[in-house]
PDB file of N, CA and C in Angstrom:
ATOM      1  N   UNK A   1      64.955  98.038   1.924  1.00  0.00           N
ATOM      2  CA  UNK A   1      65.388  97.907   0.558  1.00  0.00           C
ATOM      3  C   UNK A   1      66.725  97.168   0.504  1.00  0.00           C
ATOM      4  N   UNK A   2      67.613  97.369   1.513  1.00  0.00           N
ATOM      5  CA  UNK A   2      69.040  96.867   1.337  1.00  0.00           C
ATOM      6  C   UNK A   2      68.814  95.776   1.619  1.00  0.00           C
ATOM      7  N   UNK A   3      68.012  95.086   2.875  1.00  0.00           N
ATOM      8  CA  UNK A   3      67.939  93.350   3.319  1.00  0.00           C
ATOM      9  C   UNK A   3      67.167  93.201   1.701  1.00  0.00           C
ATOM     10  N   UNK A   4      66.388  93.302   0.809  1.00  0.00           N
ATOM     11  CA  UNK A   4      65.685  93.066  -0.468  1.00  0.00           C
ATOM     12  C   UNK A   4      66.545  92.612  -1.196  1.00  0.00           C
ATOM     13  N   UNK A   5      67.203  93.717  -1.471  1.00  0.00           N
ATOM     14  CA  UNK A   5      68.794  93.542  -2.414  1.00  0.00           C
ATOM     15  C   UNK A   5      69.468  92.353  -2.083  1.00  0.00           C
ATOM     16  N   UNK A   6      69.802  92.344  -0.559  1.00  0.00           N
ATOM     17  CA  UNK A   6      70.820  91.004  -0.238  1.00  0.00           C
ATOM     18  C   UNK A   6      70.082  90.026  -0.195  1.00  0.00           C
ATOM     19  N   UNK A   7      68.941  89.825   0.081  1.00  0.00           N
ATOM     20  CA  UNK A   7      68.089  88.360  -0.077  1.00  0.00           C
ATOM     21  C   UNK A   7      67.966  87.836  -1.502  1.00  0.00           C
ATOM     22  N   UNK A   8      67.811  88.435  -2.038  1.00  0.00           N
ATOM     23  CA  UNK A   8      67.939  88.410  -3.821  1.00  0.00           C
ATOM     24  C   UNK A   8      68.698  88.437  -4.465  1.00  0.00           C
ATOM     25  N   UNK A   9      69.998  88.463  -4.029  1.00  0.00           N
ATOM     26  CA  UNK A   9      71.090  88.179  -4.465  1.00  0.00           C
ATOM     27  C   UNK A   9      71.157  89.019  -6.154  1.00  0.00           C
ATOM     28  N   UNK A  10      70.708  90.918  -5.925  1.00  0.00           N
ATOM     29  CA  UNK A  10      70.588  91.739  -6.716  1.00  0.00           C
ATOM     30  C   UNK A  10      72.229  92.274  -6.362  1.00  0.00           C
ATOM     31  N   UNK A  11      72.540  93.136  -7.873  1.00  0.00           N
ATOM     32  CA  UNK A  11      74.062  93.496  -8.008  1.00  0.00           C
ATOM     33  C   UNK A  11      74.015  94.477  -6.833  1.00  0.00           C
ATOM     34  N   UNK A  12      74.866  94.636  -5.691  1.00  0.00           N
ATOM     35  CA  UNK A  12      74.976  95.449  -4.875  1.00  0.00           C
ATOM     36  C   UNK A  12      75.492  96.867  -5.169  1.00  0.00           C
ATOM     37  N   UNK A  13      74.889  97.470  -5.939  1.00  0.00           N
ATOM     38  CA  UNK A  13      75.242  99.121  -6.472  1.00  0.00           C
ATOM     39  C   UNK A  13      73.825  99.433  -6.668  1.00  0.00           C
ATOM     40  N   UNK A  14      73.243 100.686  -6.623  1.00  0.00           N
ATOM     41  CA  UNK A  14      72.247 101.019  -6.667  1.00  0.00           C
ATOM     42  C   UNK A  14      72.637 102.407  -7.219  1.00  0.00           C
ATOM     43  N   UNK A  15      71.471 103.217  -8.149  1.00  0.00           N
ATOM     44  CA  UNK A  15      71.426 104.462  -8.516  1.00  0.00           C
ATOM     45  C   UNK A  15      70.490 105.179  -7.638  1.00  0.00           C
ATOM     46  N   UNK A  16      70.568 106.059  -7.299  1.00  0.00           N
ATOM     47  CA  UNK A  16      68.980 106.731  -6.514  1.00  0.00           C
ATOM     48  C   UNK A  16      69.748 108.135  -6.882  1.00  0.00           C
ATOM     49  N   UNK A  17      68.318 108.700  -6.929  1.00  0.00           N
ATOM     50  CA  UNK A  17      67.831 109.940  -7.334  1.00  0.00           C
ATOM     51  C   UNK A  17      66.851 110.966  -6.840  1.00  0.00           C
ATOM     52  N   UNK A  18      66.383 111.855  -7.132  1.00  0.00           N
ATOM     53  CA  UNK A  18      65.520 112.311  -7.254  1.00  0.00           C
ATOM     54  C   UNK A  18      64.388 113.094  -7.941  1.00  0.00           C
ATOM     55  N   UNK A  19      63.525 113.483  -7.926  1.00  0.00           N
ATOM     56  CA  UNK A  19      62.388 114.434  -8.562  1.00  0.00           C
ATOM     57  C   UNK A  19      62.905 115.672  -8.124  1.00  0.00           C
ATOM     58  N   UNK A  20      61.728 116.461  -9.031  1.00  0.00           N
ATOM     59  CA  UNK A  20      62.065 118.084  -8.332  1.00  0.00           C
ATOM     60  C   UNK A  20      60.557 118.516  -7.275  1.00  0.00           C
ATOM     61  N   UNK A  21      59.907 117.679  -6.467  1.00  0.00           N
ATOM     62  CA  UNK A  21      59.089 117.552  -5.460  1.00  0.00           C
ATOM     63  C   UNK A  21      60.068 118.414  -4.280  1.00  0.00           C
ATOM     64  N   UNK A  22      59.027 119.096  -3.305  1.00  0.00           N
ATOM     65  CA  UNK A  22      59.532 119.492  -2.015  1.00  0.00           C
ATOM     66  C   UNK A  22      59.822 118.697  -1.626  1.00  0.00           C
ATOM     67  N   UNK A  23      61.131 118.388  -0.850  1.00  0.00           N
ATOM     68  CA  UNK A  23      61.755 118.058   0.129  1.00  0.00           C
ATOM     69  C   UNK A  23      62.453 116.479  -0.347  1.00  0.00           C
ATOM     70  N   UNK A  24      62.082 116.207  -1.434  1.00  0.00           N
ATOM     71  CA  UNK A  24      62.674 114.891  -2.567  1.00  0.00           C
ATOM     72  C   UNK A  24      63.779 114.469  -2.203  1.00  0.00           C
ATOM     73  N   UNK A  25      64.962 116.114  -2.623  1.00  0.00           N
ATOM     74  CA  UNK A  25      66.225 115.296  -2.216  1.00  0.00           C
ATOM     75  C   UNK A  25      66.852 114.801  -0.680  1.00  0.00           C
ATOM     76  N   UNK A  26      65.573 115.627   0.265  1.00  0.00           N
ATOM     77  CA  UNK A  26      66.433 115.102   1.706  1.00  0.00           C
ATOM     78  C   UNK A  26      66.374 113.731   1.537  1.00  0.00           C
ATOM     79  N   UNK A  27      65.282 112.957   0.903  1.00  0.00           N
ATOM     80  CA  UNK A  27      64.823 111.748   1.111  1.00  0.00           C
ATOM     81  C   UNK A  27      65.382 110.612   0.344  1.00  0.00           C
ATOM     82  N   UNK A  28      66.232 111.273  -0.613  1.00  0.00           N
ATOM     83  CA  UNK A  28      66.804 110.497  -1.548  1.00  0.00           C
ATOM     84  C   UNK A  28      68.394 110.558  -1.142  1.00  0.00           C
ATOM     85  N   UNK A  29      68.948 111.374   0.106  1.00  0.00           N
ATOM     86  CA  UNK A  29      69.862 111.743   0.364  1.00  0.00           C
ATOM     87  C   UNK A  29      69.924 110.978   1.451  1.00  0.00           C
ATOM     88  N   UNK A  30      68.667 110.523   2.710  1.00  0.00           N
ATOM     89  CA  UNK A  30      68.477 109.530   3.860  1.00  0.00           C
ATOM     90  C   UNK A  30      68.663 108.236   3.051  1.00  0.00           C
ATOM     91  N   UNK A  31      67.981 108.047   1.954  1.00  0.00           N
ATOM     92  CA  UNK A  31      67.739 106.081   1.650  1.00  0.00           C
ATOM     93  C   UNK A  31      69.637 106.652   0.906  1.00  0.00           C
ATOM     94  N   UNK A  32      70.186 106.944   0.382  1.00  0.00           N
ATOM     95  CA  UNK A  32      71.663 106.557   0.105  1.00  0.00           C
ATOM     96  C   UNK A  32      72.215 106.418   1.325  1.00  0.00           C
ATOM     97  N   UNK A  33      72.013 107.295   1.956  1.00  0.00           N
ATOM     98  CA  UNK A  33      73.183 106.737   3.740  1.00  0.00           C
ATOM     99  C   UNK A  33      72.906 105.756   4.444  1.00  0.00           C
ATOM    100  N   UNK A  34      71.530 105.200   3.913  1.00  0.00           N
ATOM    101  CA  UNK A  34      70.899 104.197   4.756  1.00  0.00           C
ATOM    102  C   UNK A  34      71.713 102.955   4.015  1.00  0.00           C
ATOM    103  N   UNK A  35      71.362 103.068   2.405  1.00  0.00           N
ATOM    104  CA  UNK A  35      72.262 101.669   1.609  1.00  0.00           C
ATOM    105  C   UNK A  35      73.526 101.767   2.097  1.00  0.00           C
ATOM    106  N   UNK A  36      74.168 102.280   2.318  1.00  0.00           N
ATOM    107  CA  UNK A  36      75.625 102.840   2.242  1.00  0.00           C
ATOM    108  C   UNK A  36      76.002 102.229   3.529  1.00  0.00           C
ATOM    109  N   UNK A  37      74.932 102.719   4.913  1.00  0.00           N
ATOM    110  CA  UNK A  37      75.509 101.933   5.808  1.00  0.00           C
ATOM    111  C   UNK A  37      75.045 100.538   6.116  1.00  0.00           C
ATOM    112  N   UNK A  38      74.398 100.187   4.935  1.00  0.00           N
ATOM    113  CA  UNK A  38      74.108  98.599   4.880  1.00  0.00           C
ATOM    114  C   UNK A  38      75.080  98.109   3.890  1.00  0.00           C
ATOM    115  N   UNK A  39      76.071  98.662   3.546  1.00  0.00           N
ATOM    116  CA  UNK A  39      77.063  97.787   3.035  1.00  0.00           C
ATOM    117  C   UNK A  39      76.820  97.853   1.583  1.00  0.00           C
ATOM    118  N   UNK A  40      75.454  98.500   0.984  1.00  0.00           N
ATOM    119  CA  UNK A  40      75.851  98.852  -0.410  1.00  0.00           C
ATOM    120  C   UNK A  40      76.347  99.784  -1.424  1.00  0.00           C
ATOM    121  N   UNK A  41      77.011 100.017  -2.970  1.00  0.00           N
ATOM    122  CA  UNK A  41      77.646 100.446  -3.458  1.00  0.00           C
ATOM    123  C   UNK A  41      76.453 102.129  -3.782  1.00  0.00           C
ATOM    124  N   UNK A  42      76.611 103.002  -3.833  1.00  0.00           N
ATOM    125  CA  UNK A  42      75.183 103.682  -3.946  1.00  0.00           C
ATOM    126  C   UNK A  42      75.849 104.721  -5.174  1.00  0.00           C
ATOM    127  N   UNK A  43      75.112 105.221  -6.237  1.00  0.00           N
ATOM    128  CA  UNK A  43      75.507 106.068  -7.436  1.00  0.00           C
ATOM    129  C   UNK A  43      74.373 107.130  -6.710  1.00  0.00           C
ATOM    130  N   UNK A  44      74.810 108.301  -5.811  1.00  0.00           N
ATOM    131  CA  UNK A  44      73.631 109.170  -5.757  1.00  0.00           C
ATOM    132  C   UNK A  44      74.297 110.507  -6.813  1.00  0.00           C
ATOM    133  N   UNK A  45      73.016 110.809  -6.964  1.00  0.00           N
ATOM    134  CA  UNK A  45      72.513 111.633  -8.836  1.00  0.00           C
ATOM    135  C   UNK A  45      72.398 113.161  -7.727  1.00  0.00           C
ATOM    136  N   UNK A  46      73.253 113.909  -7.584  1.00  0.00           N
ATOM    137  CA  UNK A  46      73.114 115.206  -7.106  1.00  0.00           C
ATOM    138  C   UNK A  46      71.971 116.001  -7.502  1.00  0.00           C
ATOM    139  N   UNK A  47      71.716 116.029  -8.456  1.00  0.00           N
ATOM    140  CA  UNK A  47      70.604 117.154  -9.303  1.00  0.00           C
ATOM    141  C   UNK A  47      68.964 116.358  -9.808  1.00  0.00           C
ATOM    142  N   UNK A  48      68.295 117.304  -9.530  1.00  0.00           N
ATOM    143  CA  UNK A  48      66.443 116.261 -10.059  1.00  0.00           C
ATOM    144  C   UNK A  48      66.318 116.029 -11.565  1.00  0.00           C
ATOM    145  N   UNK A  49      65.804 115.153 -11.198  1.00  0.00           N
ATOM    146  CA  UNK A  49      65.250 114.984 -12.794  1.00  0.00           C
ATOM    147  C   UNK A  49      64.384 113.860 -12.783  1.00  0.00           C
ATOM    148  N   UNK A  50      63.500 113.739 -14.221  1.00  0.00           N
ATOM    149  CA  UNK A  50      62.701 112.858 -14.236  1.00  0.00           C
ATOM    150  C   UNK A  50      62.628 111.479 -14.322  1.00  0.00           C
ATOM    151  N   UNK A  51      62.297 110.426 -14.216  1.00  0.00           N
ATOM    152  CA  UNK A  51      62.024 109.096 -14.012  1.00  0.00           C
ATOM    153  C   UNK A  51      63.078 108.482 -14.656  1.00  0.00           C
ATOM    154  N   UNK A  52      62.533 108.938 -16.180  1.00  0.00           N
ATOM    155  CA  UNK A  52      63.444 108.085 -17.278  1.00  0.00           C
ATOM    156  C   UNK A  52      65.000 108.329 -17.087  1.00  0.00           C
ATOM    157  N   UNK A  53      65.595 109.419 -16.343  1.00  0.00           N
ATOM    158  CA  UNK A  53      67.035 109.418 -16.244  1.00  0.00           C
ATOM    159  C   UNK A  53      67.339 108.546 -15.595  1.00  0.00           C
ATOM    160  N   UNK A  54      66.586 108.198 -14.302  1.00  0.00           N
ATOM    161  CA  UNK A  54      67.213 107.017 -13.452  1.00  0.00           C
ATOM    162  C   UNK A  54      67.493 106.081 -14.077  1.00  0.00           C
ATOM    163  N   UNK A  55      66.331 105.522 -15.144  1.00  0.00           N
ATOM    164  CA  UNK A  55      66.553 104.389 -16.264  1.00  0.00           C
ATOM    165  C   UNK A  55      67.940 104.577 -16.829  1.00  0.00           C
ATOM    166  N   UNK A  56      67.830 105.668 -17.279  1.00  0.00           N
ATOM    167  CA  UNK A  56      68.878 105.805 -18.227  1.00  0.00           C
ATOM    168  C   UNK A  56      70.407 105.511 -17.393  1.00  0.00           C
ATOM    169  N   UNK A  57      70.703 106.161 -16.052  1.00  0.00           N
ATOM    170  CA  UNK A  57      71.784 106.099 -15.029  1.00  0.00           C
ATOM    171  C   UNK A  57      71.637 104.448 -14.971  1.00  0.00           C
ATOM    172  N   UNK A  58      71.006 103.486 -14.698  1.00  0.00           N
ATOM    173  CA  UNK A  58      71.180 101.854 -15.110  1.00  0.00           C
ATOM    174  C   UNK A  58      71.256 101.428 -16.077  1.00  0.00           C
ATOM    175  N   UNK A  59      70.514 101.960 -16.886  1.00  0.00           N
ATOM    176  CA  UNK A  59      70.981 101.415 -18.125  1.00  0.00           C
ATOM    177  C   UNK A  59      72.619 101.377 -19.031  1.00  0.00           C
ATOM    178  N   UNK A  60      72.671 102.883 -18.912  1.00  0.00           N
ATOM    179  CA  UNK A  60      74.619 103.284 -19.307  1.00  0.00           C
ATOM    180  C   UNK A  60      75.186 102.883 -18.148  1.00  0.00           C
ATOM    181  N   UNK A  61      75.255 102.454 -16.815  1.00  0.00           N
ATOM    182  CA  UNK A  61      76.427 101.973 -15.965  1.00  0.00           C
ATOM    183  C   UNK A  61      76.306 100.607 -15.458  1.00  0.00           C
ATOM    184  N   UNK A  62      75.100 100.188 -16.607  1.00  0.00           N
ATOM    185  CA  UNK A  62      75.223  98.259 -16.654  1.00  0.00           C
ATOM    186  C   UNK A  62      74.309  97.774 -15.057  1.00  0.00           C
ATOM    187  N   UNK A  63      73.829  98.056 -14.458  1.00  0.00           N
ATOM    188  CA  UNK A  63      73.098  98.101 -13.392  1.00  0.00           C
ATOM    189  C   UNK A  63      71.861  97.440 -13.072  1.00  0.00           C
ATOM    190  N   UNK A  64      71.397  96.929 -12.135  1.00  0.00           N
ATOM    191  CA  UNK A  64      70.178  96.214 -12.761  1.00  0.00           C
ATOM    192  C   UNK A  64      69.142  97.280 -11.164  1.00  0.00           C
ATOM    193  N   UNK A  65      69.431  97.858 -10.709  1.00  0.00           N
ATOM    194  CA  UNK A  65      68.717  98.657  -9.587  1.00  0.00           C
ATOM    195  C   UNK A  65      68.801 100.171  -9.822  1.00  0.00           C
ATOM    196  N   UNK A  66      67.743 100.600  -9.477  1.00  0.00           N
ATOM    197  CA  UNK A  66      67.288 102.091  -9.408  1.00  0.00           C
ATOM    198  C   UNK A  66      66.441 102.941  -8.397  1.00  0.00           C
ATOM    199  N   UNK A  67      66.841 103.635  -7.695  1.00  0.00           N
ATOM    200  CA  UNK A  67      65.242 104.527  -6.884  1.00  0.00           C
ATOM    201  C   UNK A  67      65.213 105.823  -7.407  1.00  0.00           C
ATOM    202  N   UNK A  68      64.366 105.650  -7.641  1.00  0.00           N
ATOM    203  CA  UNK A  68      63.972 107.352  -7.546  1.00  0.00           C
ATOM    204  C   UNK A  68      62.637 107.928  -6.349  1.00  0.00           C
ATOM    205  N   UNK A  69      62.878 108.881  -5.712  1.00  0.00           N
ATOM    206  CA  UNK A  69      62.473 109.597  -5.056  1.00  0.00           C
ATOM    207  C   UNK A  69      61.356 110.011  -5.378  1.00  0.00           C
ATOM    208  N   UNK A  70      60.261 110.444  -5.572  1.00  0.00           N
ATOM    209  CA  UNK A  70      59.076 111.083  -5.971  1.00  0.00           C
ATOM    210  C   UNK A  70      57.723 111.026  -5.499  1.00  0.00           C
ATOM    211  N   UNK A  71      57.395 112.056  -5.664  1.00  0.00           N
ATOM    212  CA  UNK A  71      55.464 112.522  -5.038  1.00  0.00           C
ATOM    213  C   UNK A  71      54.669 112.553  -5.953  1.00  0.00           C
ATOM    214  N   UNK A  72      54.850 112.459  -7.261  1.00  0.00           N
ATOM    215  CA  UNK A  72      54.580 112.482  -8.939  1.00  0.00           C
ATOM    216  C   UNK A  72      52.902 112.110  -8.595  1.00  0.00           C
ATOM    217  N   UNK A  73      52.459 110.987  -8.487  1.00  0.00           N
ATOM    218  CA  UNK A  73      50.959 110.854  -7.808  1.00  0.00           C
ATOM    219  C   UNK A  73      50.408 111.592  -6.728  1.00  0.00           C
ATOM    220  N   UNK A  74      50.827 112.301  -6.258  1.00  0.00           N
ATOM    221  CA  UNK A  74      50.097 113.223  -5.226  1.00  0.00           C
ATOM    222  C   UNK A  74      49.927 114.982  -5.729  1.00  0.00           C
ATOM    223  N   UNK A  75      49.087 115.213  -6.030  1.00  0.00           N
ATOM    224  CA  UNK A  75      48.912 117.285  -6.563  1.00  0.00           C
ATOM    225  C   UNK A  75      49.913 117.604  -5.955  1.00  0.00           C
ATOM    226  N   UNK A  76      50.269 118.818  -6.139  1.00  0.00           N
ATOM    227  CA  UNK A  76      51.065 119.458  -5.586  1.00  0.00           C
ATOM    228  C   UNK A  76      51.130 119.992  -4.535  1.00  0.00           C
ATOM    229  N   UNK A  77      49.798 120.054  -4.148  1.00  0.00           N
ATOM    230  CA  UNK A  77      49.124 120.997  -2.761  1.00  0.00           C
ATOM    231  C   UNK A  77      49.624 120.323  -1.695  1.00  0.00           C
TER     232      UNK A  77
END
């Protein structure tokens, strides 16, 4: 994701997040340390929530990148 960003010459800050899925935030907590030690700016969102907040976290801090974390297509089982 970070070589993506820098090939594309995308704003180097990113929001990431997560769902409230098992084990969501370890994974949303690995891809921030991963941007982070690729040299990008990272907004990580402590607490879950749904899709549209991530939108919303780019949208109010002018941003043009977002991840969110999620299993949302897979049952729960």
């Amino acid at each position: 994701m970070a070589r993506y960003i820098k090939e594309n010459d995308y704003q180097q800050k990113v929001v990431v997040r997560h769902e409230f899925r098992f084990l969501s935030d370890r994974f949303s907590r690995a891809l921030s340390e991963s941007l982070v030690e690729e040299g990008l700016e990272v907004m990580f969102m402590e607490e879950a929530a749904p899709t549209p907040m991530v939108m919303l976290a780019v949208e109010e801090n002018n941003l043009n990148l977002g991840a969110l974390i999620t299993a949302s297509y897979n049952s729960a089982d």
